[in-house]
PDB file of N, CA and C in Angstrom:
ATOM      1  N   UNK A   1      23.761 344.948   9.935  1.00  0.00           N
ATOM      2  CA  UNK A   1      25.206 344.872  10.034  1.00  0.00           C
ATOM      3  C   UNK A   1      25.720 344.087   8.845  1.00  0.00           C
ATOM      4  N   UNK A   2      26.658 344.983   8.260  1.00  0.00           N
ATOM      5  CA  UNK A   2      27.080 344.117   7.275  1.00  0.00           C
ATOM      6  C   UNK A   2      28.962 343.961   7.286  1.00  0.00           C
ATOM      7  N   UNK A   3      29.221 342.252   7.180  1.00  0.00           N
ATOM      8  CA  UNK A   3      30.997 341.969   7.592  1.00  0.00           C
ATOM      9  C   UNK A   3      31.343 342.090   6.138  1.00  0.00           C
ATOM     10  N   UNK A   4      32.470 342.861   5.739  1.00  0.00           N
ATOM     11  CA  UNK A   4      32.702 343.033   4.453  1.00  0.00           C
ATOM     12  C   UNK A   4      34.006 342.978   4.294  1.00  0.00           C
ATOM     13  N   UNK A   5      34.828 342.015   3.440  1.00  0.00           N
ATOM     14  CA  UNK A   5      35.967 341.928   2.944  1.00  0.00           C
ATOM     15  C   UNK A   5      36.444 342.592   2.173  1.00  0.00           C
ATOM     16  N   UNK A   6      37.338 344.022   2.532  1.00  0.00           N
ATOM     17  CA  UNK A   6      37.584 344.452   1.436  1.00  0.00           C
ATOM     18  C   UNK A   6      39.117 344.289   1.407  1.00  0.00           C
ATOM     19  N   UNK A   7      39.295 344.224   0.145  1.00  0.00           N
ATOM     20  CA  UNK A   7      40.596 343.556  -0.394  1.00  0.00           C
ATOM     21  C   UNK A   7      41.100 344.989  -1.160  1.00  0.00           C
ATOM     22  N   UNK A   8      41.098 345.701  -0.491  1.00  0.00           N
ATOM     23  CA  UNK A   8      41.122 347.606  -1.185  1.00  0.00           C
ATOM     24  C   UNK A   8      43.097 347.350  -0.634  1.00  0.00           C
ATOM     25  N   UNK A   9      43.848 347.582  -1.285  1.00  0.00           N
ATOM     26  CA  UNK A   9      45.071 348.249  -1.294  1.00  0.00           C
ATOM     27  C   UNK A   9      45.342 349.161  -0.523  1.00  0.00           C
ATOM     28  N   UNK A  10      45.157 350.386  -1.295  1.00  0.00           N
ATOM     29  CA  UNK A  10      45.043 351.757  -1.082  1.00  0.00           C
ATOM     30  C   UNK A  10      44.203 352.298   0.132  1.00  0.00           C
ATOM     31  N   UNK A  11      45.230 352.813   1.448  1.00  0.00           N
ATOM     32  CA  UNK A  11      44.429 352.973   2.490  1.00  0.00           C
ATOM     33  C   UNK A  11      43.516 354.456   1.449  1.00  0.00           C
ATOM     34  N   UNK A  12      43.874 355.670   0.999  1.00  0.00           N
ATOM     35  CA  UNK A  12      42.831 356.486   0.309  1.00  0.00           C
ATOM     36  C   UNK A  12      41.691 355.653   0.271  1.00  0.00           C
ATOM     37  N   UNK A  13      41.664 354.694  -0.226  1.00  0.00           N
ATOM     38  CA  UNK A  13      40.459 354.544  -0.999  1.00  0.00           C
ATOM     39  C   UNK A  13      39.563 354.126  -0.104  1.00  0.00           C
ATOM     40  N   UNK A  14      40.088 353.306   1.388  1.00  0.00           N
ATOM     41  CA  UNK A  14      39.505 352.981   2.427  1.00  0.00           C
ATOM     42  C   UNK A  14      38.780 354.040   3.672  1.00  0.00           C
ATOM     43  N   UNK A  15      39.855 355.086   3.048  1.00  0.00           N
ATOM     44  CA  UNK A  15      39.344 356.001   4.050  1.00  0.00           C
ATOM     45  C   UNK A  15      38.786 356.791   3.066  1.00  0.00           C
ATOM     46  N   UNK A  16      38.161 356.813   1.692  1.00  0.00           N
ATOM     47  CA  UNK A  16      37.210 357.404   1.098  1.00  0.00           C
ATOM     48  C   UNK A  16      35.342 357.056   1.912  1.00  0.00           C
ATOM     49  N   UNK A  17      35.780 355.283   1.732  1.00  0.00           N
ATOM     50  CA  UNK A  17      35.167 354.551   2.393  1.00  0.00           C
ATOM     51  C   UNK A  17      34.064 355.085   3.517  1.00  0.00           C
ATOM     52  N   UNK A  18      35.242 355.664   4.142  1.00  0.00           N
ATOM     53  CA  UNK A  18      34.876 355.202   6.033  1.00  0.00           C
ATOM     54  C   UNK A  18      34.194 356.806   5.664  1.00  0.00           C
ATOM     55  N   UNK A  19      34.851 357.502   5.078  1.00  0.00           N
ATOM     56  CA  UNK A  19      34.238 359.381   5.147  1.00  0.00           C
ATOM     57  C   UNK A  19      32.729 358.960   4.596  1.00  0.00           C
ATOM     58  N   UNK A  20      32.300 358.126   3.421  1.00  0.00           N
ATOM     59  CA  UNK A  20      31.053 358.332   2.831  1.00  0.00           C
ATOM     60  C   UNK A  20      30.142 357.621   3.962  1.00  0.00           C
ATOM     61  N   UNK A  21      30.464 356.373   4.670  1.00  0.00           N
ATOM     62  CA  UNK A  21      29.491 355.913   5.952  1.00  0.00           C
ATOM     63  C   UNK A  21      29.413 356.833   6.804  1.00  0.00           C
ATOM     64  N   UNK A  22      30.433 357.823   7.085  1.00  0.00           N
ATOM     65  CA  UNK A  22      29.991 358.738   8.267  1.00  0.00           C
ATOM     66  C   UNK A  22      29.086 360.137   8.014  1.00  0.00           C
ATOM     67  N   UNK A  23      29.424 360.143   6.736  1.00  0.00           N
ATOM     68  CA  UNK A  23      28.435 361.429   6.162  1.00  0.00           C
ATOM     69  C   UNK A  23      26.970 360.926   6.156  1.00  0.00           C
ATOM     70  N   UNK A  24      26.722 359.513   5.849  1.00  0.00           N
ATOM     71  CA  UNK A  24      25.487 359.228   6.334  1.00  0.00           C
ATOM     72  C   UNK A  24      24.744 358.157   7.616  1.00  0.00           C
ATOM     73  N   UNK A  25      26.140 358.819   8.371  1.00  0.00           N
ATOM     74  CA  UNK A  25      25.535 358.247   9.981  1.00  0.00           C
ATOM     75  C   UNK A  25      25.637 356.915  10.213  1.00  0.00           C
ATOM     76  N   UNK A  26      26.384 356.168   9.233  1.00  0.00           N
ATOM     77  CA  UNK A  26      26.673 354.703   9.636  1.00  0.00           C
ATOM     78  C   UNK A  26      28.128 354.495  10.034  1.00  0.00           C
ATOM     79  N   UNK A  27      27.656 353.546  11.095  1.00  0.00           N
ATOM     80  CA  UNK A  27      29.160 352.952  11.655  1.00  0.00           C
ATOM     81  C   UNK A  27      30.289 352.100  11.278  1.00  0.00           C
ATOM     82  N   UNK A  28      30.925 352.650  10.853  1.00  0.00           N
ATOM     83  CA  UNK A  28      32.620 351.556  10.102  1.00  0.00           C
ATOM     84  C   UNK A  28      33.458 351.441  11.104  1.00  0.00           C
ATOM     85  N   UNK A  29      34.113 350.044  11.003  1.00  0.00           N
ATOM     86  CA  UNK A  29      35.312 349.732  12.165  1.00  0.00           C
ATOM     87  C   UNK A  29      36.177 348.919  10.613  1.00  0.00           C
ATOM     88  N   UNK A  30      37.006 349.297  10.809  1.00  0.00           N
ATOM     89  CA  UNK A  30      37.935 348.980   9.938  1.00  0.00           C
ATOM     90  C   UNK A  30      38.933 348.058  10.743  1.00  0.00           C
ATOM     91  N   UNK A  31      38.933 346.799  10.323  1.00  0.00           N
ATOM     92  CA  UNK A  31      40.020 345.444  11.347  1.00  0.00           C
ATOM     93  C   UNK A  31      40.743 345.322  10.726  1.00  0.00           C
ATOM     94  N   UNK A  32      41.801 345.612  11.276  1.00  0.00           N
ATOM     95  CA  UNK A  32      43.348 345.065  10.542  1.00  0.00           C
ATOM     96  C   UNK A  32      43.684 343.600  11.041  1.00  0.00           C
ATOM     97  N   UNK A  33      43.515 342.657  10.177  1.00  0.00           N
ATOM     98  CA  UNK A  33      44.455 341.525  10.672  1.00  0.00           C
ATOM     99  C   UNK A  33      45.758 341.093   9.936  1.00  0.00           C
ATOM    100  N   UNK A  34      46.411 341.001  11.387  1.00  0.00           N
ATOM    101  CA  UNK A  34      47.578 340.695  10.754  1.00  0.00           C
ATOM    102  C   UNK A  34      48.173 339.116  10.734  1.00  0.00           C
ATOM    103  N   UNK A  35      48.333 338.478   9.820  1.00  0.00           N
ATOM    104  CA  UNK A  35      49.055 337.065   9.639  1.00  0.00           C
ATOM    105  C   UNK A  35      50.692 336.805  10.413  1.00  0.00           C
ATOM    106  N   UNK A  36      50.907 337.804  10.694  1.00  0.00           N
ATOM    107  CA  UNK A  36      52.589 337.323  11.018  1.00  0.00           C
ATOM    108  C   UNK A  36      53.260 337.896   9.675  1.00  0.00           C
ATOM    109  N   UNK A  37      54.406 337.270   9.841  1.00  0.00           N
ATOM    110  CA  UNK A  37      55.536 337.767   8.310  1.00  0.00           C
ATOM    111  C   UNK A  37      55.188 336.491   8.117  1.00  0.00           C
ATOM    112  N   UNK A  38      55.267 336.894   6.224  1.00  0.00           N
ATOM    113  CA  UNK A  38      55.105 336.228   4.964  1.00  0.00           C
ATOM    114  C   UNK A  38      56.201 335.218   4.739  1.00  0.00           C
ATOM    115  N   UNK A  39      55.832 334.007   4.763  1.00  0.00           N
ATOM    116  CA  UNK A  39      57.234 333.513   4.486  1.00  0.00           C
ATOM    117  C   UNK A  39      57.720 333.836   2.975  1.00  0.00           C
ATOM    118  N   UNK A  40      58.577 333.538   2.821  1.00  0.00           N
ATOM    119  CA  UNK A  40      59.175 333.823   1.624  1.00  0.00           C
ATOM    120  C   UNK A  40      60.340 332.615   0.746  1.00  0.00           C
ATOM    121  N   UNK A  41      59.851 332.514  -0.660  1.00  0.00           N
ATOM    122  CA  UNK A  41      60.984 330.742  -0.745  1.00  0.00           C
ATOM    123  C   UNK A  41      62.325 331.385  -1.552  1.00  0.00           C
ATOM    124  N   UNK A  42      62.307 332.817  -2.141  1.00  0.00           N
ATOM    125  CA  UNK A  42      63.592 333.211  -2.264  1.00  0.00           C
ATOM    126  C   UNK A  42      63.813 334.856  -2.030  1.00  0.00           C
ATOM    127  N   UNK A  43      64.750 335.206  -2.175  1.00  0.00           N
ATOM    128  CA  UNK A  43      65.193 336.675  -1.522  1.00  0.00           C
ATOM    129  C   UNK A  43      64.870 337.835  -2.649  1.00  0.00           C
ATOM    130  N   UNK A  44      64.214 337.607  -3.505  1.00  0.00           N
ATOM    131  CA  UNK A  44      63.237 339.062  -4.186  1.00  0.00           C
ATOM    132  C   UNK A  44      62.443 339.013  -3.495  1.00  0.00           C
ATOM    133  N   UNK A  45      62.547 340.308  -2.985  1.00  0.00           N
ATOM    134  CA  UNK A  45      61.996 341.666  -2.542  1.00  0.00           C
ATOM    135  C   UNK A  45      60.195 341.566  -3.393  1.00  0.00           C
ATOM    136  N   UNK A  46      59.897 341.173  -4.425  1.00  0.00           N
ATOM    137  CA  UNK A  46      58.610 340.817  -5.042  1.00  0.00           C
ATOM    138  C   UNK A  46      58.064 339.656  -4.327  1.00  0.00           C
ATOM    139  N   UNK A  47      58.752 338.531  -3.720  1.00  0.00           N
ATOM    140  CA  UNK A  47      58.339 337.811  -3.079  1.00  0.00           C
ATOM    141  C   UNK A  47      58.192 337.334  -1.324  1.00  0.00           C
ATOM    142  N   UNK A  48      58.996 338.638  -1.003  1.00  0.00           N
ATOM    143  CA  UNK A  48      58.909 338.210  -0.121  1.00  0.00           C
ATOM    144  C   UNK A  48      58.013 339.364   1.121  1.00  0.00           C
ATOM    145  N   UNK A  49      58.239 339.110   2.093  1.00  0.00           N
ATOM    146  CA  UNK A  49      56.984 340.109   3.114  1.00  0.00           C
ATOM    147  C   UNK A  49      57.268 341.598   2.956  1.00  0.00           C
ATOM    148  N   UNK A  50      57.995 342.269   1.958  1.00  0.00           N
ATOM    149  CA  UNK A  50      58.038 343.361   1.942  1.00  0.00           C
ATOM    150  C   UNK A  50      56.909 343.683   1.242  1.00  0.00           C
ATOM    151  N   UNK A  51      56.569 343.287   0.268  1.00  0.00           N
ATOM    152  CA  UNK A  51      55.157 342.989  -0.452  1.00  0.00           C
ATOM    153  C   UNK A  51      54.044 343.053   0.533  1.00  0.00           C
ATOM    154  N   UNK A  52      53.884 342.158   1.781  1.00  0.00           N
ATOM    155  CA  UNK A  52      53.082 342.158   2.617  1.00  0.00           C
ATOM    156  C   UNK A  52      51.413 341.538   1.955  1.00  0.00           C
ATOM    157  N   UNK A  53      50.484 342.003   2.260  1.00  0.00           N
ATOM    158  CA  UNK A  53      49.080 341.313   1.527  1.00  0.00           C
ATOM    159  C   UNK A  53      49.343 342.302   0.266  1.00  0.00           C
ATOM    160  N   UNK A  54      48.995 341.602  -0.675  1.00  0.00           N
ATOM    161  CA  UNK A  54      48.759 342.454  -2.218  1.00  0.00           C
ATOM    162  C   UNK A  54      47.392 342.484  -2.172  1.00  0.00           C
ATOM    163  N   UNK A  55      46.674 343.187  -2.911  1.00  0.00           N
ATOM    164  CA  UNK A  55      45.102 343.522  -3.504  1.00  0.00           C
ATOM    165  C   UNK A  55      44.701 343.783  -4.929  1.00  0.00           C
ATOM    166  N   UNK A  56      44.301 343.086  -5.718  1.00  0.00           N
ATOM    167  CA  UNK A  56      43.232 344.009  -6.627  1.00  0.00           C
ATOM    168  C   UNK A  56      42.581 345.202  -6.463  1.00  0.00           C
ATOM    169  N   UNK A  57      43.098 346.278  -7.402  1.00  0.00           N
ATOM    170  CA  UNK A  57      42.845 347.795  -8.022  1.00  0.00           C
ATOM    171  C   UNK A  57      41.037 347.735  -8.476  1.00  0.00           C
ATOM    172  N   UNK A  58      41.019 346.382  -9.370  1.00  0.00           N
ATOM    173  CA  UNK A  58      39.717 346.416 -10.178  1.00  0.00           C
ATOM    174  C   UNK A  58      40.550 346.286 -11.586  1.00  0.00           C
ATOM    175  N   UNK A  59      41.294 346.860 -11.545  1.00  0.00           N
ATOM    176  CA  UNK A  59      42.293 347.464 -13.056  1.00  0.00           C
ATOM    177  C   UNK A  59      42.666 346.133 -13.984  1.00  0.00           C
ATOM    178  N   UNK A  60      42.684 345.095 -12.400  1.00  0.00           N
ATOM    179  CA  UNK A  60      43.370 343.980 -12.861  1.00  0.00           C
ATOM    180  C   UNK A  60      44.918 343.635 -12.656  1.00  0.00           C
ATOM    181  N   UNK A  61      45.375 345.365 -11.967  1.00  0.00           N
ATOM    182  CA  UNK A  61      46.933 345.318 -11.300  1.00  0.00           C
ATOM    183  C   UNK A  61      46.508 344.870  -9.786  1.00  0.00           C
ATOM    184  N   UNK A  62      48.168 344.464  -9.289  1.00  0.00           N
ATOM    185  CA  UNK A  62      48.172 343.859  -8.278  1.00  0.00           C
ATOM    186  C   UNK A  62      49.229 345.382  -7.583  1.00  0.00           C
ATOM    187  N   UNK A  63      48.482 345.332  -6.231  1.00  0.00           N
ATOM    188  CA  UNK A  63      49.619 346.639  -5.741  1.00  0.00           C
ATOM    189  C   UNK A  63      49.496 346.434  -4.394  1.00  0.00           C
ATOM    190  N   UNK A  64      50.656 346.690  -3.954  1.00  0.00           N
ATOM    191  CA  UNK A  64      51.052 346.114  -2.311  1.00  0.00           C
ATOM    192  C   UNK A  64      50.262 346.996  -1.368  1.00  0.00           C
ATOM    193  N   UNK A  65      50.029 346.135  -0.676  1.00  0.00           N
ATOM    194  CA  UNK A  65      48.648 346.571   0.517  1.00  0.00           C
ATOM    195  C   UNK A  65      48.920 347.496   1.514  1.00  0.00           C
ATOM    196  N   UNK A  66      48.443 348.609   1.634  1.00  0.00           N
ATOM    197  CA  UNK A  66      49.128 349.859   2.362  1.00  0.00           C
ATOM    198  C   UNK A  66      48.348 349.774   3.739  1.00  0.00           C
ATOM    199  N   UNK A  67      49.022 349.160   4.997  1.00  0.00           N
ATOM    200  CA  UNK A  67      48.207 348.732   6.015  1.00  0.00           C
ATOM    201  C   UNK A  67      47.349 350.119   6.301  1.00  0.00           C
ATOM    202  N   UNK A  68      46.446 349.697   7.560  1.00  0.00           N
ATOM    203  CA  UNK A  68      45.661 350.590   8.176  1.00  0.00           C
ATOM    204  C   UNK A  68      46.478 351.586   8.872  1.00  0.00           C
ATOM    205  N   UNK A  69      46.249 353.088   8.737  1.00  0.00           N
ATOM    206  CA  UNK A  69      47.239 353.512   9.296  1.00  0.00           C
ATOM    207  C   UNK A  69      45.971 354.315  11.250  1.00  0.00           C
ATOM    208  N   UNK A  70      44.822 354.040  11.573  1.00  0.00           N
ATOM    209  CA  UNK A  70      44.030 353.980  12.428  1.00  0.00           C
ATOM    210  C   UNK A  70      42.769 353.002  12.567  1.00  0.00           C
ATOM    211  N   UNK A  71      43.000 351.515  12.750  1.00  0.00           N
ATOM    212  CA  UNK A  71      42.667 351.136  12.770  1.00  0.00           C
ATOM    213  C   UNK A  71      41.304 350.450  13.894  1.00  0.00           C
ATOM    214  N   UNK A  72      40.163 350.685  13.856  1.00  0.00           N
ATOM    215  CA  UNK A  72      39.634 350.566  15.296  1.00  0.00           C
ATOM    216  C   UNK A  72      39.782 349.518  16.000  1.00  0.00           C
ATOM    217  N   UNK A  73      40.358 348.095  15.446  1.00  0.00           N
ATOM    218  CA  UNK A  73      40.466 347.075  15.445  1.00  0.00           C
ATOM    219  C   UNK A  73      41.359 345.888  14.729  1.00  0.00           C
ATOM    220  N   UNK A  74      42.574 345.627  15.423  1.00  0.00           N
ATOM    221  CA  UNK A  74      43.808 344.828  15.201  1.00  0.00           C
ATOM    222  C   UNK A  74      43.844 344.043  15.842  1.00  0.00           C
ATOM    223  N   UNK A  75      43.932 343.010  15.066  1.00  0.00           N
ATOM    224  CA  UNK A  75      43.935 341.502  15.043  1.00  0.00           C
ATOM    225  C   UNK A  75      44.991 340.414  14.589  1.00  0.00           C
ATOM    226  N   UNK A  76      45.695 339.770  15.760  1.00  0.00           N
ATOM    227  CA  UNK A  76      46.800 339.244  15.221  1.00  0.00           C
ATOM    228  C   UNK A  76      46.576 337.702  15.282  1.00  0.00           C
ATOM    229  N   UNK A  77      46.625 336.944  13.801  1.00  0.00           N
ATOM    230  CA  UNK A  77      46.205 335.724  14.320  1.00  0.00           C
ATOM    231  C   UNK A  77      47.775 334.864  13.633  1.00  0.00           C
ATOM    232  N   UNK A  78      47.857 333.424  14.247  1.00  0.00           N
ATOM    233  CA  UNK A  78      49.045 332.703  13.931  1.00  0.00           C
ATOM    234  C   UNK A  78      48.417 331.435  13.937  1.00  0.00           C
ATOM    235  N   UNK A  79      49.333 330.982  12.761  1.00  0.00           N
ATOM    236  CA  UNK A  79      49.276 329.108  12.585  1.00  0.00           C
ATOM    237  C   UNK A  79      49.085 328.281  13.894  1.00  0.00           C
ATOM    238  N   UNK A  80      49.823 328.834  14.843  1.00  0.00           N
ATOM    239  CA  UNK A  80      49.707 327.984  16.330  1.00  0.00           C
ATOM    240  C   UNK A  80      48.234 328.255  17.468  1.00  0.00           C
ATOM    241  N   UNK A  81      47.798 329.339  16.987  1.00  0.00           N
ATOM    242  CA  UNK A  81      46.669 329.458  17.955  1.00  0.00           C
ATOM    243  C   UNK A  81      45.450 329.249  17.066  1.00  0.00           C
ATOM    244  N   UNK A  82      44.927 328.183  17.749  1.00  0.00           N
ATOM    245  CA  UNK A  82      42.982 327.666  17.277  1.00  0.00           C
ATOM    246  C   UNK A  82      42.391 328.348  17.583  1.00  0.00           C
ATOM    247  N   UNK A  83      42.318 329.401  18.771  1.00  0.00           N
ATOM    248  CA  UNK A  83      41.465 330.299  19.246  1.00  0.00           C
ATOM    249  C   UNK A  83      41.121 331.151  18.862  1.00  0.00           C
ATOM    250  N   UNK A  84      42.157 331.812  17.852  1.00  0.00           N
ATOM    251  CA  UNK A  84      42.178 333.475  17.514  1.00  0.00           C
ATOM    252  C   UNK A  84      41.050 333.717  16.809  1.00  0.00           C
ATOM    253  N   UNK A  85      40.627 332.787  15.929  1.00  0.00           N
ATOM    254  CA  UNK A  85      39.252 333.090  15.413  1.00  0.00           C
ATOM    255  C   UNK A  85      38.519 333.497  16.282  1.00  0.00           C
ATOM    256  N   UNK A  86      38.005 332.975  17.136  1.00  0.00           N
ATOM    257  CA  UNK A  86      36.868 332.987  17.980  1.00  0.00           C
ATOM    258  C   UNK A  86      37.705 334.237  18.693  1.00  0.00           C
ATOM    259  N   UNK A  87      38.204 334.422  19.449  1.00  0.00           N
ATOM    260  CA  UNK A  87      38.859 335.933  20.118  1.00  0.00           C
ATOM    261  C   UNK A  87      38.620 336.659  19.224  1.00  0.00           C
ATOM    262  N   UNK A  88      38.651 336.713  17.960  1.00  0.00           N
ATOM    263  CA  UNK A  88      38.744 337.918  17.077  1.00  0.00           C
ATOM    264  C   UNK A  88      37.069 338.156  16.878  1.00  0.00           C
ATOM    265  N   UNK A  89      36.428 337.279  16.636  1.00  0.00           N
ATOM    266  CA  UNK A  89      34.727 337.579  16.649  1.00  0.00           C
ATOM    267  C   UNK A  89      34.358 338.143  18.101  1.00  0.00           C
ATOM    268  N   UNK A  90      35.100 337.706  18.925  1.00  0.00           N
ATOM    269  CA  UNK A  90      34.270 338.268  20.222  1.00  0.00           C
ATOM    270  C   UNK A  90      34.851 339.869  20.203  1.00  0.00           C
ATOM    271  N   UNK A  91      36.180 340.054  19.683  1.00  0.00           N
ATOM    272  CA  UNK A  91      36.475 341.427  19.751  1.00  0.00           C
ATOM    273  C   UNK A  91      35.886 342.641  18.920  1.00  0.00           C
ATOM    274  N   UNK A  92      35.302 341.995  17.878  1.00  0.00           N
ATOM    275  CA  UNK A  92      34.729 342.502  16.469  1.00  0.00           C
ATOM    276  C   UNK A  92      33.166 342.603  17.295  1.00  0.00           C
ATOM    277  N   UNK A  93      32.846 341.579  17.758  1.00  0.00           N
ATOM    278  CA  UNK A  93      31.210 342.043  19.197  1.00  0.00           C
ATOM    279  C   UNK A  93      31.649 342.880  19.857  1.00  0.00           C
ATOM    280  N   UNK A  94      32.557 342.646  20.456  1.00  0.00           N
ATOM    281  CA  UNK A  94      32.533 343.962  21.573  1.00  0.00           C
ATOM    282  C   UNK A  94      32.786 345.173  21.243  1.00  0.00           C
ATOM    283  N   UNK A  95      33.520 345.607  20.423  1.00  0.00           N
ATOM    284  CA  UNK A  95      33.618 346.739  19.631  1.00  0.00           C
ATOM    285  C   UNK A  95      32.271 347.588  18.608  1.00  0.00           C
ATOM    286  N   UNK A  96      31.433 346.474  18.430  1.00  0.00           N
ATOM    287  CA  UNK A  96      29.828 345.986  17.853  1.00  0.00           C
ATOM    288  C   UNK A  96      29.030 347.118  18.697  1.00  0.00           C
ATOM    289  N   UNK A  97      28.819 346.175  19.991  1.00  0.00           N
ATOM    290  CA  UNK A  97      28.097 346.558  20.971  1.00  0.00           C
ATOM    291  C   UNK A  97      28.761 347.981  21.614  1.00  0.00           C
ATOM    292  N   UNK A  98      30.132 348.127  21.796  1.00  0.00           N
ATOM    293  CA  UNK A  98      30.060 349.888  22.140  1.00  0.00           C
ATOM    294  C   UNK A  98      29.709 350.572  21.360  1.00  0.00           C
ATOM    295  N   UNK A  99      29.284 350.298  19.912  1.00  0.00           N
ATOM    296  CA  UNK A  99      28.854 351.782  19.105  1.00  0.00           C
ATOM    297  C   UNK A  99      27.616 351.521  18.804  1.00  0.00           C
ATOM    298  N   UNK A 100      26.569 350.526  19.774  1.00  0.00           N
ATOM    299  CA  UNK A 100      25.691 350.563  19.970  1.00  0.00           C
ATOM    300  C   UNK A 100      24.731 349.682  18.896  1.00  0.00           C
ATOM    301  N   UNK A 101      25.788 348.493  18.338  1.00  0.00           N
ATOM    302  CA  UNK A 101      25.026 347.778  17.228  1.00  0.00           C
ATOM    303  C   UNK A 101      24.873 346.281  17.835  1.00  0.00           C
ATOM    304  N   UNK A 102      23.540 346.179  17.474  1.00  0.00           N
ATOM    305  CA  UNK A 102      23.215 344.483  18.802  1.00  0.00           C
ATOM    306  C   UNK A 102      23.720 343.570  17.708  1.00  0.00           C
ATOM    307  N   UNK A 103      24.443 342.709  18.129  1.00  0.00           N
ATOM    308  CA  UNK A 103      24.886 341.424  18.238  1.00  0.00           C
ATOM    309  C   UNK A 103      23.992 340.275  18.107  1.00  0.00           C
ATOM    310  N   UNK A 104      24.161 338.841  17.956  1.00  0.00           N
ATOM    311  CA  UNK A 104      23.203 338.025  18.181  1.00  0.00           C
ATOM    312  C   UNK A 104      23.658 337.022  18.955  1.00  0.00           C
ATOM    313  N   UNK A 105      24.711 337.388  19.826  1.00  0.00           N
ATOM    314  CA  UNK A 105      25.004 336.404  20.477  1.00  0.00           C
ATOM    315  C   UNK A 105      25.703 337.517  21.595  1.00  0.00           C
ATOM    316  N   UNK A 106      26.348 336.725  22.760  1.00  0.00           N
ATOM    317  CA  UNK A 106      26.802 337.274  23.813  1.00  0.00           C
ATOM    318  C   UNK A 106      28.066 337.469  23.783  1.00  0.00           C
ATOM    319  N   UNK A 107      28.678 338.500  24.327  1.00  0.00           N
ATOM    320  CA  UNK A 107      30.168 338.328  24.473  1.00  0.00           C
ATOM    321  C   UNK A 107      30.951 338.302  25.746  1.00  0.00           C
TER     322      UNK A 107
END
């Protein structure tokens, strides 16, 4: 099992992704987490949550992050809850364990 950060923009390129693991029989869950809205310290539209998460191309451009549009797994975490981490690993296990990939811990 491998947890992988990808900082990909472009849902295409994510769901290039997910097509090449399934052509060779491996399992992708793609987690959307979401932060809440972005605060913002003035009213361009460049700065503020319309932007949403930005990503690196590779190119070295920055281009606004085109959420998940089927995500197997959404995740909403906030400044006020300590827990969500840990809820979000147990949800990322349990989602683990239905497609039949063991875990090393219990959920």
């Amino acid at each position: 099992v491998v947890l992988a950060n990808l900082n990909i923009p472009k849902q295409a390129a994510r769901d290039w992704i997910r097509r090449s693991h399934n052509v060779r029989g491996l399992p992708f869950l793609e987690v959307q987490v979401d932060l809440g809205p972005v605060p913002s310290s003035s009213s361009s539209p460049s700065s503020s949550s319309s932007l949403g998460i930005i990503g690196n191309t590779g190119s070295g451009e920055i281009e606004p992050y085109e959420s998940p549009t089927h995500p197997e797994i959404s995740i909403m975490l906030t400044a006020k809850d300590d827990k969500a981490a840990e809820q979000a690993a147990i949800q990322i296990g349990k989602a683990l364990l239905s497609r039949g990939v063991s875990v090393g811990y219990n959920v």
